[in-house]
C-alpha atoms as a PDB file:
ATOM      1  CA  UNK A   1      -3.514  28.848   1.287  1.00  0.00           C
ATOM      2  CA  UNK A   2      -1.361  25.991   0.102  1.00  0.00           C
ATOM      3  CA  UNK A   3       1.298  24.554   1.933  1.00  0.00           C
ATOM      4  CA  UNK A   4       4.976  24.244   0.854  1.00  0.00           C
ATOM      5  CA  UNK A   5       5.620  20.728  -0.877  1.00  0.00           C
ATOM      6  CA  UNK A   6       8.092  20.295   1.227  1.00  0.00           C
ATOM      7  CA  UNK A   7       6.033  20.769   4.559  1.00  0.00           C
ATOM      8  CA  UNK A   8       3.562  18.480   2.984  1.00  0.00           C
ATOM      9  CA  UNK A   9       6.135  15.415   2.324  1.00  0.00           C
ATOM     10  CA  UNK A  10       7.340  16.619   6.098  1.00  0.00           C
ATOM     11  CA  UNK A  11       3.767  15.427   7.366  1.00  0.00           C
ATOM     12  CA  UNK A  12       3.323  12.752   5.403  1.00  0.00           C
ATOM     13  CA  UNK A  13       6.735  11.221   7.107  1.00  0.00           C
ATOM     14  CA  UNK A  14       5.503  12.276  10.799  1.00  0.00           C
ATOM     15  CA  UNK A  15       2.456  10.116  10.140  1.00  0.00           C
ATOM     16  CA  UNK A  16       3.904   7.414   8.213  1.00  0.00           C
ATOM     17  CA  UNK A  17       6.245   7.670  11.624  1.00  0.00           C
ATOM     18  CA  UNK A  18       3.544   7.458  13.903  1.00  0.00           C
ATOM     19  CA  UNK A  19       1.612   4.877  12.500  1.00  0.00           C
ATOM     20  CA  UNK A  20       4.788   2.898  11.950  1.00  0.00           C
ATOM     21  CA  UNK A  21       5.610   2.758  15.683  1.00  0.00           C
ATOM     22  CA  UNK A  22       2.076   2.682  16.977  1.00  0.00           C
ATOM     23  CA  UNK A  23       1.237  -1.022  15.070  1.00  0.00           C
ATOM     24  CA  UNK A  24       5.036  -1.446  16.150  1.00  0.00           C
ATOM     25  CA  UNK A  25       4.297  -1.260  19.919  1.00  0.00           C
ATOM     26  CA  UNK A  26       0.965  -3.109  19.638  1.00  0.00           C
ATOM     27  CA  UNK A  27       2.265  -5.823  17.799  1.00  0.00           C
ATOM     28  CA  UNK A  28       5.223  -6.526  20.476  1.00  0.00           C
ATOM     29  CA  UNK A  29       2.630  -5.897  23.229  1.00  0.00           C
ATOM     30  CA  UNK A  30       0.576  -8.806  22.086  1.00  0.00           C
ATOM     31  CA  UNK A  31       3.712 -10.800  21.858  1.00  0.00           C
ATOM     32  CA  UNK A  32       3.118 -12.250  25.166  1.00  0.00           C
ATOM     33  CA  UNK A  33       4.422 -15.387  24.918  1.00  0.00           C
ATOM     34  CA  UNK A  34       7.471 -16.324  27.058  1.00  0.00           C
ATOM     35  CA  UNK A  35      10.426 -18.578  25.822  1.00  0.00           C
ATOM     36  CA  UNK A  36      11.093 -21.548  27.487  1.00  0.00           C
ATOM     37  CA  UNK A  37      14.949 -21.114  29.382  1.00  0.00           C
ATOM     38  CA  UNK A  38      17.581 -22.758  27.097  1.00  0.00           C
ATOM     39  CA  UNK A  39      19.548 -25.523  28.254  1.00  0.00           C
ATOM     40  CA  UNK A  40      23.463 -25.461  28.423  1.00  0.00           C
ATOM     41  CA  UNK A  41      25.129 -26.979  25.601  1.00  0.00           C
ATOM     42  CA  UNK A  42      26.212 -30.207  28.465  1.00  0.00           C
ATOM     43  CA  UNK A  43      23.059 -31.010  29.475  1.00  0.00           C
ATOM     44  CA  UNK A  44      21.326 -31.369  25.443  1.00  0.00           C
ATOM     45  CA  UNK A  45      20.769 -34.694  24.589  1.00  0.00           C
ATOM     46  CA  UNK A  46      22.051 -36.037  21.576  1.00  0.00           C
ATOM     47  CA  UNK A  47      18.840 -36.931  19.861  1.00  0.00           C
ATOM     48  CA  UNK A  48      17.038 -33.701  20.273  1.00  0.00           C
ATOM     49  CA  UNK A  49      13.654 -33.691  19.410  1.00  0.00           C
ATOM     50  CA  UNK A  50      12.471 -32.161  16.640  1.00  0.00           C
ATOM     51  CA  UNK A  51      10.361 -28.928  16.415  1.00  0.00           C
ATOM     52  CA  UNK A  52       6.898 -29.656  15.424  1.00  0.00           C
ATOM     53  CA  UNK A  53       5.835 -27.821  12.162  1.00  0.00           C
ATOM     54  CA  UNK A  54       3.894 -24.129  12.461  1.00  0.00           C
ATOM     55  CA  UNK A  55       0.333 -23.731  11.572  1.00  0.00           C
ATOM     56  CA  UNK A  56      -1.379 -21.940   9.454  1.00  0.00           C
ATOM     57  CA  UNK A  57      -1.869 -19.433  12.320  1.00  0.00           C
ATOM     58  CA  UNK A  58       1.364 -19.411  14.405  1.00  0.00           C
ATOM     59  CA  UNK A  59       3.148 -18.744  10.410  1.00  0.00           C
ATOM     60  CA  UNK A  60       0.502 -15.621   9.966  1.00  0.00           C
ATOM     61  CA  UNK A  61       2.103 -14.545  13.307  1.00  0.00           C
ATOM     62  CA  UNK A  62       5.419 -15.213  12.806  1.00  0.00           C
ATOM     63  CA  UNK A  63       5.817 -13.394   9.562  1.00  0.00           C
ATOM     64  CA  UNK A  64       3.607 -10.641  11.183  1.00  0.00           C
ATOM     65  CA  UNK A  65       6.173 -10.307  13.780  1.00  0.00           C
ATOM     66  CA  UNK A  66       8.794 -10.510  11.304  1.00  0.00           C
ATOM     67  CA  UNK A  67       7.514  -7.589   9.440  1.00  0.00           C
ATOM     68  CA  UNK A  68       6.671  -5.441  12.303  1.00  0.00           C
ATOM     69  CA  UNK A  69      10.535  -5.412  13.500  1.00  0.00           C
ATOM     70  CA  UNK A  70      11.447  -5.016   9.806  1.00  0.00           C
ATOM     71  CA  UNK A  71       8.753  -1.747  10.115  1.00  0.00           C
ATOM     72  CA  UNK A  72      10.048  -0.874  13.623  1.00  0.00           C
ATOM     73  CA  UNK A  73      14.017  -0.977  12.241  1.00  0.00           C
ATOM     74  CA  UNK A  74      13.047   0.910   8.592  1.00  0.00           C
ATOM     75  CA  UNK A  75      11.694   3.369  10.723  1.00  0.00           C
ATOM     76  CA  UNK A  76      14.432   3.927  12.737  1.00  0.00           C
ATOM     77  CA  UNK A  77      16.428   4.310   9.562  1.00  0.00           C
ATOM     78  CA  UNK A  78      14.431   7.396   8.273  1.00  0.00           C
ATOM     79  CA  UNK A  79      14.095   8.918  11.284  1.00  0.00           C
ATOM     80  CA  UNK A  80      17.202   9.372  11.530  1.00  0.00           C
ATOM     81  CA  UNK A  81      17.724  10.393   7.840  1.00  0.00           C
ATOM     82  CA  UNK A  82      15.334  13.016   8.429  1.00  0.00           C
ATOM     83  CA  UNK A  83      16.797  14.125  11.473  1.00  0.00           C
ATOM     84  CA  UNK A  84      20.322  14.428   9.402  1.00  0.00           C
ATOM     85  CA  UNK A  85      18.636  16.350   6.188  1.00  0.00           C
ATOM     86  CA  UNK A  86      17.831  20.168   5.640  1.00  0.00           C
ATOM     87  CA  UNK A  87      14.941  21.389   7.055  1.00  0.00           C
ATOM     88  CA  UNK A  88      13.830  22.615   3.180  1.00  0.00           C
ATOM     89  CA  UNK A  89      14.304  19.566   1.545  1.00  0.00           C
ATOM     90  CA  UNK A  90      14.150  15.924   1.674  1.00  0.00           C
ATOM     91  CA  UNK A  91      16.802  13.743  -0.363  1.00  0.00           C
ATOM     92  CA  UNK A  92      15.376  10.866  -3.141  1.00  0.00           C
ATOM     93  CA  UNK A  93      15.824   8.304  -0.497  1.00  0.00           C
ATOM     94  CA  UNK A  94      13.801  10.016   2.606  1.00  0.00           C
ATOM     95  CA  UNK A  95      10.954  10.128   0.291  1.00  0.00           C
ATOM     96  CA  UNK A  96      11.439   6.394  -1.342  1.00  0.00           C
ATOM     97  CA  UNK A  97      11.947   4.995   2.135  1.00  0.00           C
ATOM     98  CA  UNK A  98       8.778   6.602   3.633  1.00  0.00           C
ATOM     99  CA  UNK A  99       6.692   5.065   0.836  1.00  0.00           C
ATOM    100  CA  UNK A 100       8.229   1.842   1.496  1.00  0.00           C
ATOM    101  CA  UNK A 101       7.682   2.328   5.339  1.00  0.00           C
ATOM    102  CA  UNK A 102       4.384   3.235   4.240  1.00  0.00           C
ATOM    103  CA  UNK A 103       3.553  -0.131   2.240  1.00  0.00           C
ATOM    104  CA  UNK A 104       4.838  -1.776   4.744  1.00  0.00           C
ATOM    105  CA  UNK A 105       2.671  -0.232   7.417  1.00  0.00           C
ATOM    106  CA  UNK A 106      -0.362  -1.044   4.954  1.00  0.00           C
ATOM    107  CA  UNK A 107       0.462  -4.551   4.429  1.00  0.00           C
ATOM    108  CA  UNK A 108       0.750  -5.383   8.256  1.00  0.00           C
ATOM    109  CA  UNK A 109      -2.201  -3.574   9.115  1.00  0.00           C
ATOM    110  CA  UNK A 110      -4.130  -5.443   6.438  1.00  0.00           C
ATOM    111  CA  UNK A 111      -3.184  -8.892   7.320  1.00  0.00           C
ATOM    112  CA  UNK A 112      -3.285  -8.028  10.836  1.00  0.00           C
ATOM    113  CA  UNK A 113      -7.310  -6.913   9.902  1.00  0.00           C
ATOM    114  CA  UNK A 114      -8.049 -10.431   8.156  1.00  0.00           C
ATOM    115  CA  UNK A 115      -7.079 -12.528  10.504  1.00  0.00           C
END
């Protein structure tokens, strides 16, 4: 027995969901590194020093953090875009912003595997 397309696209979005959180939650997890309290804007000195530059490593991170809250926000977005359409059907842009959640989901967890 086949299933409906539109049940199919359905669990395609659930998992594209669930993988989308899950590398979500483990990349903020490992984010364990605490920020150093700021100073108040009377006690800077006027030559502040400047920030060293980010290696190789700590820039891999960065823009894997970067993308992960981009992933975490997009979705957001189509959760809630699913929660708003028919139960039948999915608009153009439920479907185009699961694949891109989906790329996006690949991409991190590549680059998250090479490193």
């Amino acid at each position: 027995m086949k299933t409906p397309p539109s049940t199919s696209i359905s669990i395609r979005i659930l998992a594209v969901l669930w993988l989308a959180s899950t590398f979500g939650l483990a990349a903020l997890a490992q984010q364990a590194t605490p920020t150093p309290p700021s100073k108040s804007d009377d006690t800077k000195s006027e030559s502040a020093p400047a920030k060293a530059p980010l290696t190789p490593e700590e820039k891999k991170r960065a823009d894997l953090l970067a993308d992960t809250e981009k992933l975490y926000k997009l979705s957001q977005e189509l959760k809630a875009e699913v929660a708003k359409s028919n139960k039948d059907t999915l608009s153009v842009s439920v479907v185009k912003k699961a694949q891109e959640v989906e790329r996006l989901a690949k991409s991190i967890k590549d680059r998250s595997r090479s490193q």
